[in-house]
N, C-alpha and C. Protein backbone atom coordinates (compact mmCIF):
# COMPACT_ATOMS: atom_id res chain seq x y z
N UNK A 1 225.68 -59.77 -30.51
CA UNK A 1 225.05 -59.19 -29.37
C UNK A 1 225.42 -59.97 -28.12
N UNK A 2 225.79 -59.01 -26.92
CA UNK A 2 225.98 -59.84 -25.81
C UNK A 2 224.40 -60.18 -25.09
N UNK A 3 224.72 -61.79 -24.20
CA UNK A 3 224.18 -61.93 -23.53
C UNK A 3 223.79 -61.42 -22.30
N UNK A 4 222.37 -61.00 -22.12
CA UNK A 4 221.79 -60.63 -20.76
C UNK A 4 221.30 -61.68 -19.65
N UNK A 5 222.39 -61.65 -18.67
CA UNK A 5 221.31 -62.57 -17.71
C UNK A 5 220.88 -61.70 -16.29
N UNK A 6 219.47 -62.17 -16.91
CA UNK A 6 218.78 -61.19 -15.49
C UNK A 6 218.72 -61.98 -14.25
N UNK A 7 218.55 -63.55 -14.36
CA UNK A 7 219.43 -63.58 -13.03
C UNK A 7 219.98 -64.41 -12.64
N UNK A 8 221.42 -64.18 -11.60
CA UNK A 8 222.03 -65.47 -11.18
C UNK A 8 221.33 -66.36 -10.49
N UNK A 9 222.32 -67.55 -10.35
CA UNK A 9 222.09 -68.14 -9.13
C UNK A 9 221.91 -67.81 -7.89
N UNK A 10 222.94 -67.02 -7.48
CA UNK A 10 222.62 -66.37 -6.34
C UNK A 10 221.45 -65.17 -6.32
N UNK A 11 221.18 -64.58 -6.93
CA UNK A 11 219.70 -64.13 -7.05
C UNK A 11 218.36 -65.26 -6.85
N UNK A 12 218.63 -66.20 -6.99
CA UNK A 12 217.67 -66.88 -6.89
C UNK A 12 217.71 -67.41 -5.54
N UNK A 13 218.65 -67.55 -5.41
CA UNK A 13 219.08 -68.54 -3.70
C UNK A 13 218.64 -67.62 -2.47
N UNK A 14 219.46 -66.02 -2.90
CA UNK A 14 218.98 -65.02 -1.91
C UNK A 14 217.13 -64.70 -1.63
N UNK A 15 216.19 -64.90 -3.01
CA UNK A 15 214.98 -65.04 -2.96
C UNK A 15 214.28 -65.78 -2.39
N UNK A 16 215.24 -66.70 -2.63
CA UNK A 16 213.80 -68.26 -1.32
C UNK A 16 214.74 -68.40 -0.03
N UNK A 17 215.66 -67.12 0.41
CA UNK A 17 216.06 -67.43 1.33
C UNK A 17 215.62 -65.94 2.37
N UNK A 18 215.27 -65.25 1.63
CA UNK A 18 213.98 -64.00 1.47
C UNK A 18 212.58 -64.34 2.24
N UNK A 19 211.85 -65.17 1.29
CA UNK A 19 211.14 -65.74 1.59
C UNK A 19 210.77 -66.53 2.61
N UNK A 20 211.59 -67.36 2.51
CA UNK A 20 211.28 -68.39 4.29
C UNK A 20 211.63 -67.56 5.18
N UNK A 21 212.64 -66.51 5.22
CA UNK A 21 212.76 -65.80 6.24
C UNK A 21 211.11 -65.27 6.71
N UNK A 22 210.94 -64.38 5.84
CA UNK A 22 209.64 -63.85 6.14
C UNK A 22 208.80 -64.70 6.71
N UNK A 23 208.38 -66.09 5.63
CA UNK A 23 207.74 -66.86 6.00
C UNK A 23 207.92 -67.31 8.09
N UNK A 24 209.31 -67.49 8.52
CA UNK A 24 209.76 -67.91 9.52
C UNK A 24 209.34 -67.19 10.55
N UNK A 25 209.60 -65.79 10.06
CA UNK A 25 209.23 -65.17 11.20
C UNK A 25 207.73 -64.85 11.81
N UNK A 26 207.17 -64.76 10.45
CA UNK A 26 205.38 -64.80 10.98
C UNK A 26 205.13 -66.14 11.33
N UNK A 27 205.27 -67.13 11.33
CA UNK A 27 205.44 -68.65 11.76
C UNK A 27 205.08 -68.28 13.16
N UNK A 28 206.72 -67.45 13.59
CA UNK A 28 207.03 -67.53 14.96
C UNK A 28 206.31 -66.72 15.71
N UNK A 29 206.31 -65.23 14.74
CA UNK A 29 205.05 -64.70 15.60
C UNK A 29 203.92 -64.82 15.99
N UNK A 30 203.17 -66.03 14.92
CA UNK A 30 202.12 -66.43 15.51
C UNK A 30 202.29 -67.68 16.72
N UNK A 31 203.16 -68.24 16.70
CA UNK A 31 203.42 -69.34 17.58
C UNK A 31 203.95 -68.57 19.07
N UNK A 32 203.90 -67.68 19.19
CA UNK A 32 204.40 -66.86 20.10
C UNK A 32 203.02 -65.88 20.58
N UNK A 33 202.40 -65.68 19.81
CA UNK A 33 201.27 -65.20 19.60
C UNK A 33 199.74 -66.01 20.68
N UNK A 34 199.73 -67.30 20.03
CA UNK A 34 199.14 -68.35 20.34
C UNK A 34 199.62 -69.01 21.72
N UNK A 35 200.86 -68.89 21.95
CA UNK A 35 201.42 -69.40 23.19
C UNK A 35 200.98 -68.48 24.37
N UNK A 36 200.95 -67.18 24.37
CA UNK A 36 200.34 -66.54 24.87
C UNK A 36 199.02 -66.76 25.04
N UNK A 37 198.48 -66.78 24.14
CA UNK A 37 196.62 -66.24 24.68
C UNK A 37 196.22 -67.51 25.39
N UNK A 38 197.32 -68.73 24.74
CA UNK A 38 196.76 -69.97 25.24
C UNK A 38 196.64 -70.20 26.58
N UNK A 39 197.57 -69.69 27.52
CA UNK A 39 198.21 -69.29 28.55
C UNK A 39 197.60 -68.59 29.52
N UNK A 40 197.14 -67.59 28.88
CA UNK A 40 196.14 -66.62 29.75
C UNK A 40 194.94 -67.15 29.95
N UNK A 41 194.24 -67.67 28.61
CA UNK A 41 192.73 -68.88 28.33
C UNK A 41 193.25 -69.81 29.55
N UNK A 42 194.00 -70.78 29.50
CA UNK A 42 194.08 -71.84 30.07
C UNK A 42 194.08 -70.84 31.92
N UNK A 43 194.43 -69.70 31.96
CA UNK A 43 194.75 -69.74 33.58
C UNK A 43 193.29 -68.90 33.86
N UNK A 44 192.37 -68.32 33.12
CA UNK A 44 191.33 -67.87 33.36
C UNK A 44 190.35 -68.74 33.34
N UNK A 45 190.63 -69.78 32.87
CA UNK A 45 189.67 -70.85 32.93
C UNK A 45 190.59 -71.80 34.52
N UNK A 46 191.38 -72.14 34.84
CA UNK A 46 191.78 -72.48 35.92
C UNK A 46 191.14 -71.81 36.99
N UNK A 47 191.38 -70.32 36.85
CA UNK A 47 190.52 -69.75 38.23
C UNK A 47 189.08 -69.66 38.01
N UNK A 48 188.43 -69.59 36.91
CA UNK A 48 186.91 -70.15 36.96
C UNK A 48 186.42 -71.08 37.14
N UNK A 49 187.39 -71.90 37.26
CA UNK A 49 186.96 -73.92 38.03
C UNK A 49 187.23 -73.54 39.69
N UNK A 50 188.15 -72.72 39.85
CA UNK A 50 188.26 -72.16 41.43
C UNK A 50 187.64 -71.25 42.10
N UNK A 51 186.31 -70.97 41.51
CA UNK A 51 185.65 -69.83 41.64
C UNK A 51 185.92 -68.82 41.55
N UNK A 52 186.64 -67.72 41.06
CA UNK A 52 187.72 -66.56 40.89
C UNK A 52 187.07 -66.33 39.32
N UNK A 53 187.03 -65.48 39.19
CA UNK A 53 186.35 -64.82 37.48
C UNK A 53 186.14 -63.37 37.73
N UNK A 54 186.61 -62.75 36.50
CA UNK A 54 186.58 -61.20 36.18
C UNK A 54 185.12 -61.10 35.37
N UNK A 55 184.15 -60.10 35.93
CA UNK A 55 183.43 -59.95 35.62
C UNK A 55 183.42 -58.77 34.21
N UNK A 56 182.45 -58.26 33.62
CA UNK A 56 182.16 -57.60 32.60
C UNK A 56 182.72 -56.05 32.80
N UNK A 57 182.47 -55.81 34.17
CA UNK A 57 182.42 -54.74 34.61
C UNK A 57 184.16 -54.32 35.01
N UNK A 58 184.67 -55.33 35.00
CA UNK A 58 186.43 -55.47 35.22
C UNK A 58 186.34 -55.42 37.15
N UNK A 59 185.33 -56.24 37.44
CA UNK A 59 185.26 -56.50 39.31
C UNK A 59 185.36 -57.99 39.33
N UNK A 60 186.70 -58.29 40.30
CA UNK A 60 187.04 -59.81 40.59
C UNK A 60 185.69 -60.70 41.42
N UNK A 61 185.47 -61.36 40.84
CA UNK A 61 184.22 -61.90 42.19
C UNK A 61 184.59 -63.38 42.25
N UNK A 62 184.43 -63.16 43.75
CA UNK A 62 184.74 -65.11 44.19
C UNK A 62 183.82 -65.62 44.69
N UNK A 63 183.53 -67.05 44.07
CA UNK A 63 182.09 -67.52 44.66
C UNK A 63 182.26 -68.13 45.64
N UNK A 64 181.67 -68.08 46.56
CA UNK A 64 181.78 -69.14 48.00
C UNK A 64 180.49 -69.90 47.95
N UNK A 65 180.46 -71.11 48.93
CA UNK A 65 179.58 -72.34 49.12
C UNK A 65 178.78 -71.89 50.24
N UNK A 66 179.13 -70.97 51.21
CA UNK A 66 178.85 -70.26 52.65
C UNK A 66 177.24 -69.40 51.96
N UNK A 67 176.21 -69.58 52.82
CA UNK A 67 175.33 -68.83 52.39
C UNK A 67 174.54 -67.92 53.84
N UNK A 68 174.57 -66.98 53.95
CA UNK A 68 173.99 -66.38 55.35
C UNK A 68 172.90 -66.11 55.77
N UNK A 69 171.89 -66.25 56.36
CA UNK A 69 170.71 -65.73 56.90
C UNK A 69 170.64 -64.67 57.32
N UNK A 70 169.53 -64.29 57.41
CA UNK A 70 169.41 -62.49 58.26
C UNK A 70 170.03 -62.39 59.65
N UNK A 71 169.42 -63.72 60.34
CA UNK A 71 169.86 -63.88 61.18
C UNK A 71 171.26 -63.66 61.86
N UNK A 72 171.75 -64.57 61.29
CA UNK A 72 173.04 -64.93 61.29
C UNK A 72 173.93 -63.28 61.24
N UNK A 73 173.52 -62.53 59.75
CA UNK A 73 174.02 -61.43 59.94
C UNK A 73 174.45 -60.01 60.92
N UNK A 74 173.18 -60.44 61.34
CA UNK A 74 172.60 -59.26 62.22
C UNK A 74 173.62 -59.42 63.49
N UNK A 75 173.69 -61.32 63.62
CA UNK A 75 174.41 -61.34 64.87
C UNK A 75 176.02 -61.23 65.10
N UNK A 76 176.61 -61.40 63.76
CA UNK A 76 178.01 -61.14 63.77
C UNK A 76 178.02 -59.56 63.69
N UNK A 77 177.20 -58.54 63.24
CA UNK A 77 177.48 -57.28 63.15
C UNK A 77 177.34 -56.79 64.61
N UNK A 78 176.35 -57.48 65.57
CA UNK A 78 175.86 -56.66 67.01
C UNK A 78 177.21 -57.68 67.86
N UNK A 79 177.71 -58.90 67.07
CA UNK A 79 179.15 -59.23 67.56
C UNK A 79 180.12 -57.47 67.59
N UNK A 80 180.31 -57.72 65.90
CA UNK A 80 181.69 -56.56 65.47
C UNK A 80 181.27 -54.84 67.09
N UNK A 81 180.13 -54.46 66.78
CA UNK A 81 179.90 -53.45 67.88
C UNK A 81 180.13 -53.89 69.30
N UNK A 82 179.91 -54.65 69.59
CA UNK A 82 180.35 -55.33 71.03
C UNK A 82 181.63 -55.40 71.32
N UNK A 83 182.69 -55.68 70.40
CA UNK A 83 184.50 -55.82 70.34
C UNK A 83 184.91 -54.28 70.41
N UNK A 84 183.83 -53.83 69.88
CA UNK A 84 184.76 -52.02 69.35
C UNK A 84 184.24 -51.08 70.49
N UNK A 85 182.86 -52.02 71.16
CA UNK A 85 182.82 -51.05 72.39
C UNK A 85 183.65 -51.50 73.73
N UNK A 86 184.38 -52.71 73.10
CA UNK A 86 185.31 -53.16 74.44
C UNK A 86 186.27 -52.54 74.42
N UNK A 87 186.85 -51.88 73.51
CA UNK A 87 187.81 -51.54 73.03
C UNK A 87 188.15 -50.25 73.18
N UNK A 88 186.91 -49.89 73.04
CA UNK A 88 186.71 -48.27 73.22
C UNK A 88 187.43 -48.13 74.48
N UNK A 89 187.90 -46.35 74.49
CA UNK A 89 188.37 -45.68 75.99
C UNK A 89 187.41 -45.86 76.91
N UNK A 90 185.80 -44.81 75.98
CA UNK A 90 184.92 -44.56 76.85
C UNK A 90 184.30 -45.75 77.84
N UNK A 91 184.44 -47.09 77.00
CA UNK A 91 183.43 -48.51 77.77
C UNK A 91 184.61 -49.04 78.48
N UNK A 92 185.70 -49.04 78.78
CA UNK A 92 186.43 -49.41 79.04
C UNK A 92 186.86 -48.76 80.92
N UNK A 93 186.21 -49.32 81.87
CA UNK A 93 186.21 -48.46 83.23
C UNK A 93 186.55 -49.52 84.31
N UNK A 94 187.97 -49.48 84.87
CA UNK A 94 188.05 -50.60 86.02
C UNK A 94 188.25 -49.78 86.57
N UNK A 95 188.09 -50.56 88.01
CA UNK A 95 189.01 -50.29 89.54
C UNK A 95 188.48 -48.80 89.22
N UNK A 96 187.24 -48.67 89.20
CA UNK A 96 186.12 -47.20 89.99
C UNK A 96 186.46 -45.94 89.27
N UNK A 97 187.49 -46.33 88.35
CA UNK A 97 188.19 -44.92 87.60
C UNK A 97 187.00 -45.03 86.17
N UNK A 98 186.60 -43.32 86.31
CA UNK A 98 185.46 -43.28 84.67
C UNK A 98 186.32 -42.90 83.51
N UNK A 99 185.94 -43.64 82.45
CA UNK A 99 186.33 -42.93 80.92
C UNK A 99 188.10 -43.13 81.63
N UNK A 100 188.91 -43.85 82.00
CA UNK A 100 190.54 -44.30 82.57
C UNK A 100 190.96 -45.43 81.51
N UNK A 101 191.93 -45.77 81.33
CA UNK A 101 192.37 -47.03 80.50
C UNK A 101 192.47 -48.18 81.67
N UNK A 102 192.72 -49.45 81.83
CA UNK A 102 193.01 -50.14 82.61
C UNK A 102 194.13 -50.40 82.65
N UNK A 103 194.66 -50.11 83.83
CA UNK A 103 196.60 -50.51 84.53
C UNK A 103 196.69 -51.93 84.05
């Protein structure tokens, strides 16, 4: 009776060379994987030491140290109306001419 060999050497060599492949590449995909998220973690935590953070709602909010009074508010807004009525055509009247631009 002849001999059966089920397998060579090279059957065997191609198998653990099979193997680590596979093995290699999920290796890499997770190391590629991990390099990423690490990346994104590390820079979302950078801008949350800088006050900068994405909220739940997916709205950027930046914290400031600046805190305002009513006061305070009221008076930069009756500022902003004061610029826009300078600005305006209608408030805007030299040299005796009404509702005129100034030369």
């Amino acid at each position: 009776m002849a001999e059966i060999e089920v397998f060579t050497w090279g059957d065997v060599l191609m198998f653990f060379l099979t193997i680590f492949g596979v093995f290699g590449v999920s290796v890499g995909a997770w190391w590629i994987y991990n390099t990423i998220y690490g990346t994104l973690w590390q820079t979302k935590k950078t801008l949350k030491d800088r006050g900068v953070e994405k909220g739940e709602d997916g709205v950027w909010r930046i914290k400031t140290d600046k805190t305002l009074s009513h006061e305070t508010e009221v008076d930069k807004t009756q500022r902003g109306f004061v610029k826009a009525m300078g600005a305006s055509s209608f408030g805007n009247t030299s040299k005796g001419k009404k509702g005129g631009k100034a030369e």
